[in-house]
PDB file of N, CA and C in Angstrom:
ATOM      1  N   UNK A   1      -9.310 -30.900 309.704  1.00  0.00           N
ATOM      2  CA  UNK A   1      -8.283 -30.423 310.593  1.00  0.00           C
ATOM      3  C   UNK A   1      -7.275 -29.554 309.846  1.00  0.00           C
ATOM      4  N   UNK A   2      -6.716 -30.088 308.633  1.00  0.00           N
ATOM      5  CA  UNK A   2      -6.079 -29.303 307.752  1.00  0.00           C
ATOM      6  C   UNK A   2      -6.525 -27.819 307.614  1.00  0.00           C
ATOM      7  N   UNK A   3      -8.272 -27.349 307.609  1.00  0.00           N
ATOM      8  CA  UNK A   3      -8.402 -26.492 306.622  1.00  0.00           C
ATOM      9  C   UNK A   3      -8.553 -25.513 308.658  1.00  0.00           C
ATOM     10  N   UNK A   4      -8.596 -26.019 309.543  1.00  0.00           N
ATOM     11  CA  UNK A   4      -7.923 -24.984 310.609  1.00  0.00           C
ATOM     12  C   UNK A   4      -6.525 -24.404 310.888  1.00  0.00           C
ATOM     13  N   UNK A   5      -5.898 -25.751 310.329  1.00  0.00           N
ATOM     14  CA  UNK A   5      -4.189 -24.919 310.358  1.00  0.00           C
ATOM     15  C   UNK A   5      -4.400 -24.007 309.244  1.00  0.00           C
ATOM     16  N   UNK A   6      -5.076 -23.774 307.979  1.00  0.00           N
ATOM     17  CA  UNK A   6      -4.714 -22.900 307.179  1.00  0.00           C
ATOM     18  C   UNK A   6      -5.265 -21.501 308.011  1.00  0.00           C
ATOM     19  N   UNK A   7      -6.688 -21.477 308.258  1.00  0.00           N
ATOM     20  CA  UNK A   7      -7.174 -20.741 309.045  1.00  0.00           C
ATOM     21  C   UNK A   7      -6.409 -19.738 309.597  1.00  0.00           C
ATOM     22  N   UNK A   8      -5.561 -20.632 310.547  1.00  0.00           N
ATOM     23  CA  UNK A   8      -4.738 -19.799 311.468  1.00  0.00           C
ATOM     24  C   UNK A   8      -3.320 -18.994 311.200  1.00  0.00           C
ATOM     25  N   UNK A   9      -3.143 -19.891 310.073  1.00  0.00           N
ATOM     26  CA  UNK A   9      -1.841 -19.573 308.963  1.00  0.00           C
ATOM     27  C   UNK A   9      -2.089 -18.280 308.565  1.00  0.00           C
ATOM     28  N   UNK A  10      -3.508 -18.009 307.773  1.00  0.00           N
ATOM     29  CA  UNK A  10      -3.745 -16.678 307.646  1.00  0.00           C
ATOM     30  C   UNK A  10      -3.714 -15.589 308.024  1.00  0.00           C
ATOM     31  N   UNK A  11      -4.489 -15.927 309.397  1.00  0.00           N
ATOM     32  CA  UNK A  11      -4.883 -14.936 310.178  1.00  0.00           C
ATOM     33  C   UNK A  11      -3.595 -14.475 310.809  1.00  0.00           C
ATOM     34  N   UNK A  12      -2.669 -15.455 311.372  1.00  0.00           N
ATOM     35  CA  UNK A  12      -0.851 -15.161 311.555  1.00  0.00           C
ATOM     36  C   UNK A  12      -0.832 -13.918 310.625  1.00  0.00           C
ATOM     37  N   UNK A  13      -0.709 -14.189 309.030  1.00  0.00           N
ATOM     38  CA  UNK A  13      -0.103 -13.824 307.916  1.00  0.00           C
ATOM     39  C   UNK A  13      -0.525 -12.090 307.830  1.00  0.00           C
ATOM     40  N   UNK A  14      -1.694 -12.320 308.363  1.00  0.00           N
ATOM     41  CA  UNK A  14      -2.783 -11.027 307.967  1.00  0.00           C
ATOM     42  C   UNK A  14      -2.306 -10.318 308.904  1.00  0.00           C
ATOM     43  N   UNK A  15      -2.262 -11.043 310.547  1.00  0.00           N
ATOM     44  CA  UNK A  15      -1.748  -9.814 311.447  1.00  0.00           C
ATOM     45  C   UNK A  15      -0.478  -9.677 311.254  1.00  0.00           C
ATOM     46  N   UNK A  16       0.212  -9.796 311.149  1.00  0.00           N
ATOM     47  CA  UNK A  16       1.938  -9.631 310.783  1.00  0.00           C
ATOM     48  C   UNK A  16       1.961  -8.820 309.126  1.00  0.00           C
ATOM     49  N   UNK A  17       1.071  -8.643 308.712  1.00  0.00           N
ATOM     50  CA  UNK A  17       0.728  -7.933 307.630  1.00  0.00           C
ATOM     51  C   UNK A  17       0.482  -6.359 308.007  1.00  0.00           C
ATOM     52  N   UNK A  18      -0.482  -6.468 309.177  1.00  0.00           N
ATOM     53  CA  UNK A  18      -1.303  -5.249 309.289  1.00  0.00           C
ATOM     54  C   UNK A  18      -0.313  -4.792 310.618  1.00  0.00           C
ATOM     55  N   UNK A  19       0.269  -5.235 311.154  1.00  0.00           N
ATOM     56  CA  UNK A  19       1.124  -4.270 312.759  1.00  0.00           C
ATOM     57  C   UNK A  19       2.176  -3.873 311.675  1.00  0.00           C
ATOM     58  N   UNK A  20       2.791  -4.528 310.624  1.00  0.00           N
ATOM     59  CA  UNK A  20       4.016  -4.780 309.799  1.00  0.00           C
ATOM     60  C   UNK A  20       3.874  -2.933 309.151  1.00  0.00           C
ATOM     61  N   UNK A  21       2.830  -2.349 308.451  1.00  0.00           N
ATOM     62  CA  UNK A  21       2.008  -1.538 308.030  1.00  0.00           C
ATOM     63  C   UNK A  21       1.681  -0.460 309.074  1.00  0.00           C
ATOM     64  N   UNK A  22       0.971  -0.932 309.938  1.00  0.00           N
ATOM     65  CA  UNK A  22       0.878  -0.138 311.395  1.00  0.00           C
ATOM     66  C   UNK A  22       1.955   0.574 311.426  1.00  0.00           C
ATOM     67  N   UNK A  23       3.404  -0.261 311.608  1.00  0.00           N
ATOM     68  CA  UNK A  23       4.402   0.302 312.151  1.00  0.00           C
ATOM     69  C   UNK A  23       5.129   1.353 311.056  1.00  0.00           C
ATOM     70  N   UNK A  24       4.792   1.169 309.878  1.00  0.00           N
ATOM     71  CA  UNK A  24       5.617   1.899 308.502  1.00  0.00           C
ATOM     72  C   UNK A  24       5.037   2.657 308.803  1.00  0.00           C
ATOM     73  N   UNK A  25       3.328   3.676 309.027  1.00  0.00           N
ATOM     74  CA  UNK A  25       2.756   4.607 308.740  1.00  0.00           C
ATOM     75  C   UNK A  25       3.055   5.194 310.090  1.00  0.00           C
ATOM     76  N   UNK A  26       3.546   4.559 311.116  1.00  0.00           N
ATOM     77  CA  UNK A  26       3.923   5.552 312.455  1.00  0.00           C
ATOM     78  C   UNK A  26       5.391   6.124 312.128  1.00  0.00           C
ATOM     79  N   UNK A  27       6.101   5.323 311.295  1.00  0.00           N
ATOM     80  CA  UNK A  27       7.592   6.212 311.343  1.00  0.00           C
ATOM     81  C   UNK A  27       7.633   6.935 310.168  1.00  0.00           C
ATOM     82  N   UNK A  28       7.168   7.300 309.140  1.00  0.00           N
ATOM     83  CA  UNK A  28       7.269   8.394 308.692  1.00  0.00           C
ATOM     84  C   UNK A  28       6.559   9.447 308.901  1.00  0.00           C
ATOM     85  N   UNK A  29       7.418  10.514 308.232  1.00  0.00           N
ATOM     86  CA  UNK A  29       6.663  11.943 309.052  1.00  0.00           C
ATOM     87  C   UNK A  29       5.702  12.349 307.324  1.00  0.00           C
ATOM     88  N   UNK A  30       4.515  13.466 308.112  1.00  0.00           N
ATOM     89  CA  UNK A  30       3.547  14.001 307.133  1.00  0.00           C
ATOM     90  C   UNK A  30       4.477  14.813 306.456  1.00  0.00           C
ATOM     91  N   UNK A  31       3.667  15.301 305.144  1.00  0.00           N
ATOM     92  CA  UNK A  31       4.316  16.147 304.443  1.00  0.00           C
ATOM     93  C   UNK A  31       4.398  17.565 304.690  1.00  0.00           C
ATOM     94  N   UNK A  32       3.385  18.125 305.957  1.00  0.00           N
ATOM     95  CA  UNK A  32       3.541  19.360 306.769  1.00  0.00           C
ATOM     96  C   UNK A  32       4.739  19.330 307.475  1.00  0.00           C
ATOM     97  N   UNK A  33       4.854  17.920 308.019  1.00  0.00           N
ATOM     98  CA  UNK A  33       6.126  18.316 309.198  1.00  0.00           C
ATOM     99  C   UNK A  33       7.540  18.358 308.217  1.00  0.00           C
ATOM    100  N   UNK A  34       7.441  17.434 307.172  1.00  0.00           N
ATOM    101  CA  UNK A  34       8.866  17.382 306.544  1.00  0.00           C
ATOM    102  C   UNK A  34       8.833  19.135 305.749  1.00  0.00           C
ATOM    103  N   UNK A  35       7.826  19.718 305.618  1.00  0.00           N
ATOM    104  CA  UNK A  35       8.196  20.687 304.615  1.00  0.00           C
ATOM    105  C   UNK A  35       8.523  21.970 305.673  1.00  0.00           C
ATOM    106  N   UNK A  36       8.029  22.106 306.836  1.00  0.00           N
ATOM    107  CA  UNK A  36       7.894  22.356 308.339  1.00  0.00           C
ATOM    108  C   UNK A  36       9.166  22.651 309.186  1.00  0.00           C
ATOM    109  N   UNK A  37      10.057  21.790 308.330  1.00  0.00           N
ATOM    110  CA  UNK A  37      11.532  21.464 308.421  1.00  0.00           C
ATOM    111  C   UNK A  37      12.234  22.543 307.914  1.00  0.00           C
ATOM    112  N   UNK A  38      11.749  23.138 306.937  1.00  0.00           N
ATOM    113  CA  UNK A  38      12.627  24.200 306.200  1.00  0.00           C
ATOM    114  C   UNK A  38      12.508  25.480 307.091  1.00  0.00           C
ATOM    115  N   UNK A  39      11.583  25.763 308.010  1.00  0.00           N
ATOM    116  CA  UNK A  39      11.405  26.789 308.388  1.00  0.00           C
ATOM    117  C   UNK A  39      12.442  27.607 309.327  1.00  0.00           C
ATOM    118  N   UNK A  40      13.001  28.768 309.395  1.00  0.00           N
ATOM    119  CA  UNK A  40      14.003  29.201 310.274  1.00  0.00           C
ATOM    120  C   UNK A  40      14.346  30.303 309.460  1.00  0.00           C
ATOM    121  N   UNK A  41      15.939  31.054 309.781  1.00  0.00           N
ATOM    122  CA  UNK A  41      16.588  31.474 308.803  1.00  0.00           C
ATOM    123  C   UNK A  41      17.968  31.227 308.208  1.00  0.00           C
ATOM    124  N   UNK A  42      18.405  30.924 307.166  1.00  0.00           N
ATOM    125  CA  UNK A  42      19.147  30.016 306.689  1.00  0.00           C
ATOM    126  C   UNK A  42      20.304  31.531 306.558  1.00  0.00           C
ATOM    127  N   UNK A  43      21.732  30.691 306.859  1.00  0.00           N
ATOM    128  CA  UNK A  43      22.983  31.532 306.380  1.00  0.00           C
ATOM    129  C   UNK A  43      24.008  31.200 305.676  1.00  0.00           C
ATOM    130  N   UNK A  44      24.911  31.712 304.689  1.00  0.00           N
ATOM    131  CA  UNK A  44      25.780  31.127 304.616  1.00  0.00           C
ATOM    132  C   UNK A  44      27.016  32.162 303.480  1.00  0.00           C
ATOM    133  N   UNK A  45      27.553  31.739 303.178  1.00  0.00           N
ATOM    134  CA  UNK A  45      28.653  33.139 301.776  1.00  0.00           C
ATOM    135  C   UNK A  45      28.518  32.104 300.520  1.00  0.00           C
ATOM    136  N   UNK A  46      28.254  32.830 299.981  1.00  0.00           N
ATOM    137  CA  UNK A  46      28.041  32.564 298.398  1.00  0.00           C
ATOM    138  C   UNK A  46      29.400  32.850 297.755  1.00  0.00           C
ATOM    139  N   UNK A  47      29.606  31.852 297.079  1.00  0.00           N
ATOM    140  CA  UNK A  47      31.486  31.715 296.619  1.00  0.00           C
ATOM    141  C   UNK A  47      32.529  32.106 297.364  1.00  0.00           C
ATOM    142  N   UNK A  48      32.131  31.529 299.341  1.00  0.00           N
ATOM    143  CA  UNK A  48      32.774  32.367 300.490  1.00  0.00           C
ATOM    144  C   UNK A  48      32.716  33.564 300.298  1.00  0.00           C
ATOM    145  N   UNK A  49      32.409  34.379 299.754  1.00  0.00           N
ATOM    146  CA  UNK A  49      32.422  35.553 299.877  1.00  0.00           C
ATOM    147  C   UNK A  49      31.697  36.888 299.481  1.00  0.00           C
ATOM    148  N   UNK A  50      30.282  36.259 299.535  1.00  0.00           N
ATOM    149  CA  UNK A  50      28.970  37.143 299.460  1.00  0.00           C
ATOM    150  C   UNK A  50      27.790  36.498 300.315  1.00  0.00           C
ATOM    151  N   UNK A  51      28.130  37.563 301.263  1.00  0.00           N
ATOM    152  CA  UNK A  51      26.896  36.914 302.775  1.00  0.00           C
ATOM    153  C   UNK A  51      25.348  37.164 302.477  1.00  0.00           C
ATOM    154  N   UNK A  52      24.386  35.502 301.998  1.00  0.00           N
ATOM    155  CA  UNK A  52      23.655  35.691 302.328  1.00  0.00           C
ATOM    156  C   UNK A  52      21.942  35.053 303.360  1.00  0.00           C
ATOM    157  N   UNK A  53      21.018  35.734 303.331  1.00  0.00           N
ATOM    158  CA  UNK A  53      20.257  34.877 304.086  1.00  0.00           C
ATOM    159  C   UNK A  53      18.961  34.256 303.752  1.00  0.00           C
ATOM    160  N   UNK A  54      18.949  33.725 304.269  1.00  0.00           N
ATOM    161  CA  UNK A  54      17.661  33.031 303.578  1.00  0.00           C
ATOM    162  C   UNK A  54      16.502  32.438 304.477  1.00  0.00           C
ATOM    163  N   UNK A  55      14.884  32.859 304.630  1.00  0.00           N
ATOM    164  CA  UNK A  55      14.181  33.458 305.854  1.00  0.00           C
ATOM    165  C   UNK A  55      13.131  31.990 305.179  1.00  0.00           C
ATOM    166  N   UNK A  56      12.559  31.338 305.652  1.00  0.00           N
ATOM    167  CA  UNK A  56      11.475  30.902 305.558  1.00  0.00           C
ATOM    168  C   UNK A  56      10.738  30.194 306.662  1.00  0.00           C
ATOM    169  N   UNK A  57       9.133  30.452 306.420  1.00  0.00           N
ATOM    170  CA  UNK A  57       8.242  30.426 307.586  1.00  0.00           C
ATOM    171  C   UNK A  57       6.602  30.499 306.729  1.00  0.00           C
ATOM    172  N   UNK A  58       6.470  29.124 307.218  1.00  0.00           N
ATOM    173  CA  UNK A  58       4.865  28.308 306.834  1.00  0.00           C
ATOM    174  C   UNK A  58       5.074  28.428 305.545  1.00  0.00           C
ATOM    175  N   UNK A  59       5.999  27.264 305.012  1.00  0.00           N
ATOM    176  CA  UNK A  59       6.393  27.040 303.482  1.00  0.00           C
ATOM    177  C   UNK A  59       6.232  28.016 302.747  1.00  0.00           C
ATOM    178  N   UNK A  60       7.122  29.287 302.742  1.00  0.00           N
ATOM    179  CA  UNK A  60       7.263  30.075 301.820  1.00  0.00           C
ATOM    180  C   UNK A  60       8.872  30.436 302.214  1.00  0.00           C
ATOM    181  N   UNK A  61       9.281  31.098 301.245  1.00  0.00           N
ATOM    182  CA  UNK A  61      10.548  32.102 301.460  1.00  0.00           C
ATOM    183  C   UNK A  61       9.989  33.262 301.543  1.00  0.00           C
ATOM    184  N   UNK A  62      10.204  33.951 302.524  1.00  0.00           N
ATOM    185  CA  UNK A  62       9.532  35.451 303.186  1.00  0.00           C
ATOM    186  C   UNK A  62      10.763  36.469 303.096  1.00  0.00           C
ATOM    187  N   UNK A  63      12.217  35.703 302.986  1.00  0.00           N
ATOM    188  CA  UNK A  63      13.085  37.065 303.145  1.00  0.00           C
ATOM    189  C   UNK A  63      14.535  36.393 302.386  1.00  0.00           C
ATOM    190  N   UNK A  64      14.799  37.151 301.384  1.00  0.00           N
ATOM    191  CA  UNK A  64      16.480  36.629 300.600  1.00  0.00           C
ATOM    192  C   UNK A  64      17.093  38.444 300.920  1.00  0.00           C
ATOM    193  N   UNK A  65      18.514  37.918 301.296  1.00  0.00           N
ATOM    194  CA  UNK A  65      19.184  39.112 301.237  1.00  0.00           C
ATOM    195  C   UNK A  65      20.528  38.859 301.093  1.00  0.00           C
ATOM    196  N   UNK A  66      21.394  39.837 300.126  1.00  0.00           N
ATOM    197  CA  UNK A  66      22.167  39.434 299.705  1.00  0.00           C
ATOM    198  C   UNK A  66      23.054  40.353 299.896  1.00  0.00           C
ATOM    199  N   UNK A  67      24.151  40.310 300.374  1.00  0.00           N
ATOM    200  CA  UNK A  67      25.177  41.249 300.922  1.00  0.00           C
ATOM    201  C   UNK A  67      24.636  42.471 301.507  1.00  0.00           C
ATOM    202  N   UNK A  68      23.478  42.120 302.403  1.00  0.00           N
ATOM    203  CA  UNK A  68      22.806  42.886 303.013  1.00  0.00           C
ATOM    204  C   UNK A  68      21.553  43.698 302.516  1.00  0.00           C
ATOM    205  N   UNK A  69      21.177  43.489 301.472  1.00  0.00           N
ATOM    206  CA  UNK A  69      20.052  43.751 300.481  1.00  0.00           C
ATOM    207  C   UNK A  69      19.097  42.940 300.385  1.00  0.00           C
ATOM    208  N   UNK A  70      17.893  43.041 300.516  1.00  0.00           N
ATOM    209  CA  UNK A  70      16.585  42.304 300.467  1.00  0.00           C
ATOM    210  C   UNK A  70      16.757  42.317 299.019  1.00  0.00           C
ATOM    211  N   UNK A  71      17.032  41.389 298.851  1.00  0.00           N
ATOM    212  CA  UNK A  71      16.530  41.014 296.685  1.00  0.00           C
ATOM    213  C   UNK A  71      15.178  40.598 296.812  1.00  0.00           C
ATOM    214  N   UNK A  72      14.410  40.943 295.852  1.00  0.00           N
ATOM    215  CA  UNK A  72      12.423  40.897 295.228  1.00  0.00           C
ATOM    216  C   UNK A  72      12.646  38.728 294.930  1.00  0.00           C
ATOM    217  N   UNK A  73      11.657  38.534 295.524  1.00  0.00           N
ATOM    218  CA  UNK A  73      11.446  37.357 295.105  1.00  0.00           C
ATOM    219  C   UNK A  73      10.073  37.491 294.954  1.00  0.00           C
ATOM    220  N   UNK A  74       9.940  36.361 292.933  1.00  0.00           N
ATOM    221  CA  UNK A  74       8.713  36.287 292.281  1.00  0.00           C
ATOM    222  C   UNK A  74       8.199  35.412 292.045  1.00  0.00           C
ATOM    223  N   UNK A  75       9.155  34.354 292.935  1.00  0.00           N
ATOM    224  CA  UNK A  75       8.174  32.564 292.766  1.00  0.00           C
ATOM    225  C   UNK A  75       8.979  32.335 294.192  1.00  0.00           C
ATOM    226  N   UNK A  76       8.842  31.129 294.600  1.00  0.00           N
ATOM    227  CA  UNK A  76       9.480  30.439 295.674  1.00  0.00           C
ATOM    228  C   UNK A  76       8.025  28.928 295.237  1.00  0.00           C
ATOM    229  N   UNK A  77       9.099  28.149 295.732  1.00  0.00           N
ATOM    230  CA  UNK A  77       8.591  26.354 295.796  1.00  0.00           C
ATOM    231  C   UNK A  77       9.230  25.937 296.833  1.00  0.00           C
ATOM    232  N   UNK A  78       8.232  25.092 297.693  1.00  0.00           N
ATOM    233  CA  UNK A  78       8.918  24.796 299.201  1.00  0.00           C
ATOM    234  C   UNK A  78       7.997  23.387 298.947  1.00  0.00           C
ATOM    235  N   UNK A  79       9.689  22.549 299.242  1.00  0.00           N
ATOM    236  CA  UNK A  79       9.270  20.764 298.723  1.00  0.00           C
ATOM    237  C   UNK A  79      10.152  20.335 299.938  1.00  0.00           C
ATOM    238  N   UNK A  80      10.175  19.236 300.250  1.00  0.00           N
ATOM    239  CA  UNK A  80      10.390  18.545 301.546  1.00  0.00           C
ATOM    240  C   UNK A  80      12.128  18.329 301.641  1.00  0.00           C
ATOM    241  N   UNK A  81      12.631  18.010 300.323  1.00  0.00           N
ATOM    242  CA  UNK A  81      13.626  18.220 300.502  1.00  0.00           C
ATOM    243  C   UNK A  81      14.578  19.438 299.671  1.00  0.00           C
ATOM    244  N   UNK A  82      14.112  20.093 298.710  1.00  0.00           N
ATOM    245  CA  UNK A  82      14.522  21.171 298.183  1.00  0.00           C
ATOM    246  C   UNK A  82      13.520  22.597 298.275  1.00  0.00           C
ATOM    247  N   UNK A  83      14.429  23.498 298.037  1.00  0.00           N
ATOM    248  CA  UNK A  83      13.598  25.001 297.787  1.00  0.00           C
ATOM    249  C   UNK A  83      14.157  25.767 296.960  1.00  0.00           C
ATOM    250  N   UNK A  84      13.214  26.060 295.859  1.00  0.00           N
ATOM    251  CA  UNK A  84      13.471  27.086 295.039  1.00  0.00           C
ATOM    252  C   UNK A  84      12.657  28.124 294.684  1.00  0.00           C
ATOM    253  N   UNK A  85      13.675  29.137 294.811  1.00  0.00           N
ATOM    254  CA  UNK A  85      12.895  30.761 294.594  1.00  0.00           C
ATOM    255  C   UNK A  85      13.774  31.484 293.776  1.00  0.00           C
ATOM    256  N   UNK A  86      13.106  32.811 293.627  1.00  0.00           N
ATOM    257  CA  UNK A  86      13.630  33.911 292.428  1.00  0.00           C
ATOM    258  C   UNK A  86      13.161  35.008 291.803  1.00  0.00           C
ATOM    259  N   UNK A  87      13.959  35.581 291.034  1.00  0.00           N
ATOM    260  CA  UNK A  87      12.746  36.630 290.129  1.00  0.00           C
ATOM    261  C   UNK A  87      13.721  36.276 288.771  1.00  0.00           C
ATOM    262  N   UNK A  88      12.894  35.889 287.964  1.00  0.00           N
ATOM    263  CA  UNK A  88      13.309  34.975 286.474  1.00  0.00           C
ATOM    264  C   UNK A  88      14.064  35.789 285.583  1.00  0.00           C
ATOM    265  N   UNK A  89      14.106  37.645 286.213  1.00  0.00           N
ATOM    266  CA  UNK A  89      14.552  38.381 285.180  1.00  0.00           C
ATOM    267  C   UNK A  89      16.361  38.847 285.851  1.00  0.00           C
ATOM    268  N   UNK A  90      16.354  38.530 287.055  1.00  0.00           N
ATOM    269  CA  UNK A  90      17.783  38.666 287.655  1.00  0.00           C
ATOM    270  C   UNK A  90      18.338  37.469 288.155  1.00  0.00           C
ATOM    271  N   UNK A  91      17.396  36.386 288.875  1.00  0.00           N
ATOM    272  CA  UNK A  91      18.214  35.158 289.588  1.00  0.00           C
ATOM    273  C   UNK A  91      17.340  33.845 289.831  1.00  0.00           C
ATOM    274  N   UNK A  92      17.902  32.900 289.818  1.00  0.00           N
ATOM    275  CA  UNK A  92      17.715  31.884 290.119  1.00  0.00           C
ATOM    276  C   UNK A  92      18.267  31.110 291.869  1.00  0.00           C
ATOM    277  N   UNK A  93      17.771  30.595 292.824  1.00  0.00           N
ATOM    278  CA  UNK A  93      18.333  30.028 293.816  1.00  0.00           C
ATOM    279  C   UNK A  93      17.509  28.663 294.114  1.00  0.00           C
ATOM    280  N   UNK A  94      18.612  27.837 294.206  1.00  0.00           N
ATOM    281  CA  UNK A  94      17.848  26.120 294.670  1.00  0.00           C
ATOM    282  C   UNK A  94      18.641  25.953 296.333  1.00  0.00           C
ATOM    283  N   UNK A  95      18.057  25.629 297.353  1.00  0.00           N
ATOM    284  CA  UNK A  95      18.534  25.307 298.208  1.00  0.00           C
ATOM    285  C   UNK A  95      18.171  23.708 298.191  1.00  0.00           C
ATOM    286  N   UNK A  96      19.003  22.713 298.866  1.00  0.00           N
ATOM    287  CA  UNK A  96      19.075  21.095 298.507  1.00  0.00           C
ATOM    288  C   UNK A  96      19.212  21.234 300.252  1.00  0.00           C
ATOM    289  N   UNK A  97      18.477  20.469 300.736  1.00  0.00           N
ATOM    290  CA  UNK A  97      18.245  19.895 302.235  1.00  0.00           C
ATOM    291  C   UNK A  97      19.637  18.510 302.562  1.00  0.00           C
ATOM    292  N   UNK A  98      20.767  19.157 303.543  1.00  0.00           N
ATOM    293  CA  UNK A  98      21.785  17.920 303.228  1.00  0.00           C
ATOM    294  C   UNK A  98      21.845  17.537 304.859  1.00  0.00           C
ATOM    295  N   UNK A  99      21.131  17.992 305.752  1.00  0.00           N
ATOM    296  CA  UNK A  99      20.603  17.655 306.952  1.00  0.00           C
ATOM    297  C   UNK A  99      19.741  18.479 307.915  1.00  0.00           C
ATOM    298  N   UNK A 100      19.646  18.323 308.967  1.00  0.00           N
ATOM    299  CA  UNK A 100      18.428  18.692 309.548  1.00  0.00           C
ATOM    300  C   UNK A 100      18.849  20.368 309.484  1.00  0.00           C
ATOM    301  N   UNK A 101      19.938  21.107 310.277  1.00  0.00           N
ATOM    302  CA  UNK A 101      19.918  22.220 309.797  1.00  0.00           C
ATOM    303  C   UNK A 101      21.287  22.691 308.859  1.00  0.00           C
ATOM    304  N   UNK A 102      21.429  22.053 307.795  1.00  0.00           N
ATOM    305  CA  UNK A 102      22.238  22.413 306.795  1.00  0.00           C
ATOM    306  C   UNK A 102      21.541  22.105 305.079  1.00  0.00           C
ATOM    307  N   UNK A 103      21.834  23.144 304.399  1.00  0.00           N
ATOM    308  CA  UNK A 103      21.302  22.984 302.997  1.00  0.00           C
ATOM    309  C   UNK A 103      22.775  23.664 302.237  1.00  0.00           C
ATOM    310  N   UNK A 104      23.062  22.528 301.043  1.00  0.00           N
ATOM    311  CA  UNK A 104      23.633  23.430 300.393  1.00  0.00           C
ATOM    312  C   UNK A 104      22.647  24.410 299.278  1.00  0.00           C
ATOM    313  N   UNK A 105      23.276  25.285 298.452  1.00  0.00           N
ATOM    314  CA  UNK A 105      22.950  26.257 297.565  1.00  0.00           C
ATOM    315  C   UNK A 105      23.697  26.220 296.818  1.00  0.00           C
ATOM    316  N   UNK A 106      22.615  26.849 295.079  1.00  0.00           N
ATOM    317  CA  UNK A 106      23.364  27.022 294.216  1.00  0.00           C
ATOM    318  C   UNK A 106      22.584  28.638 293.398  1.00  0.00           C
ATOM    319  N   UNK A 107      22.883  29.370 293.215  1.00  0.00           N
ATOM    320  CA  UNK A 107      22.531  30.682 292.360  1.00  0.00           C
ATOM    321  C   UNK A 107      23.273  30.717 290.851  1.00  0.00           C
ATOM    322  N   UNK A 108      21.956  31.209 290.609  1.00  0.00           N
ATOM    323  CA  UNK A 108      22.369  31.616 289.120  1.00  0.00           C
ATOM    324  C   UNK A 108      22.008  32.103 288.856  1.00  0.00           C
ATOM    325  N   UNK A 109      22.288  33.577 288.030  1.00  0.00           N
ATOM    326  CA  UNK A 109      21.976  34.964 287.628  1.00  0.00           C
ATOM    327  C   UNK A 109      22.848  35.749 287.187  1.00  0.00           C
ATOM    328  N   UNK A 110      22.677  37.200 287.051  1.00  0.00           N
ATOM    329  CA  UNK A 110      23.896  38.051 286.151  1.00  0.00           C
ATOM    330  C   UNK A 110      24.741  38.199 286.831  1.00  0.00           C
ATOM    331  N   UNK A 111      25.179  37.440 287.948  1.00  0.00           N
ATOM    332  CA  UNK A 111      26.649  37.612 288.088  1.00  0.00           C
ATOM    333  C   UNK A 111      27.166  36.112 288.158  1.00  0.00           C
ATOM    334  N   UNK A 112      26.478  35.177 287.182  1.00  0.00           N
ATOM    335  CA  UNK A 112      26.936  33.771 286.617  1.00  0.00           C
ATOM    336  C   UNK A 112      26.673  33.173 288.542  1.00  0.00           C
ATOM    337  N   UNK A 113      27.130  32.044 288.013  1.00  0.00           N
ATOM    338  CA  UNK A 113      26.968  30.800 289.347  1.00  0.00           C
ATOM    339  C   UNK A 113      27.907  30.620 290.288  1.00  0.00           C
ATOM    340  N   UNK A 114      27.095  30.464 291.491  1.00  0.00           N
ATOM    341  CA  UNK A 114      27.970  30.128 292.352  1.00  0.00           C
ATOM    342  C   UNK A 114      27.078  29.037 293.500  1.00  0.00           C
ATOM    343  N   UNK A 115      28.277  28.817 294.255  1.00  0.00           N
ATOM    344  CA  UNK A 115      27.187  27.428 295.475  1.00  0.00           C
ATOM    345  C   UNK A 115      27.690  28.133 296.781  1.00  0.00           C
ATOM    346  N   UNK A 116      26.766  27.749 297.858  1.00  0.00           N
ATOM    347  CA  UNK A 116      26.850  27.583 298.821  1.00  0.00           C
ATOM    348  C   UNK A 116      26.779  26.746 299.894  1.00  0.00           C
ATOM    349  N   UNK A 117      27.440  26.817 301.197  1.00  0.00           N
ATOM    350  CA  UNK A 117      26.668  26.051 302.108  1.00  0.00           C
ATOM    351  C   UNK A 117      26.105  26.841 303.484  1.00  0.00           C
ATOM    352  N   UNK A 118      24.484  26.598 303.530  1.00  0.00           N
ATOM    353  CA  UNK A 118      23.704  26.679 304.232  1.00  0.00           C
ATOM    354  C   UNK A 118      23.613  26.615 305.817  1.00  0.00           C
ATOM    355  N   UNK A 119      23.419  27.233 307.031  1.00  0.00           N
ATOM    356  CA  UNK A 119      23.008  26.342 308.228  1.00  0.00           C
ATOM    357  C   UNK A 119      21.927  27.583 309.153  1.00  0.00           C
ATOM    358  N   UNK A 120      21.443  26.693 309.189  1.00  0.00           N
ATOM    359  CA  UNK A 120      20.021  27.524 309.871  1.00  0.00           C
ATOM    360  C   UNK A 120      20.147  27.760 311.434  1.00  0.00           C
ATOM    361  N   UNK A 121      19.966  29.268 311.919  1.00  0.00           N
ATOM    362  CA  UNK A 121      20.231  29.595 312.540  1.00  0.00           C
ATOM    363  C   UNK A 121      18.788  28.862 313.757  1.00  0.00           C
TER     364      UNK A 121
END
């Protein structure tokens, strides 16, 4: 009689194991949709007072412009919660994901560092 209560003890244990699991893999999102997230075009002034934008669509950065100038970008990395792009011989830019449509920014290049904040249009 004992070795049926264990039986059932288990099988309790196992399903409260597996819906427990069930339910973790339904609430997080894939790594398409979180990176999926970045997509739009991002705005904001760089040290308040250099307007620029920032374009991305199907995890890439497709468009940086900077006081109205398309600047050359020669890498871009699109991660779920950060993005970074550039061309290694003039600038550096990290955008940091600080909600659904806001990122701050930080640049660095020959005209030294500055931050921003982000919001996607």
């Amino acid at each position: 009689m004992n070795s049926g209560i264990a039986v059932m003890t288990n099988n309790r244990r196992f399903l409260l194991i597996a819906v427990s699991l069930a339910l973790l893999g339904a609430t997080q999102a894939s790594p398409a949709m979180e990176k999926a997230a970045w997509d739009g075009v991002w705005t904001g002034s760089l040290g308040n007072v250099s307007k620029i934008t920032v374009t991305i669509a199907k995890d890439k950065v497709v468009n940086y412009v900077f006081r109205g100038a398309p600047m050359k970008i020669v890498y871009a990395k699109v991660a779920p919660t950060m993005v970074s792009f550039g061309d290694p011989d003039h600038y550096k830019m990290t955008l940091v994901k600080t909600g659904d449509a806001t990122a701050s920014a930080g640049y660095n290049g020959r005209r030294g560092h500055s931050q921003a904040a982000l919001t996607r249009n």
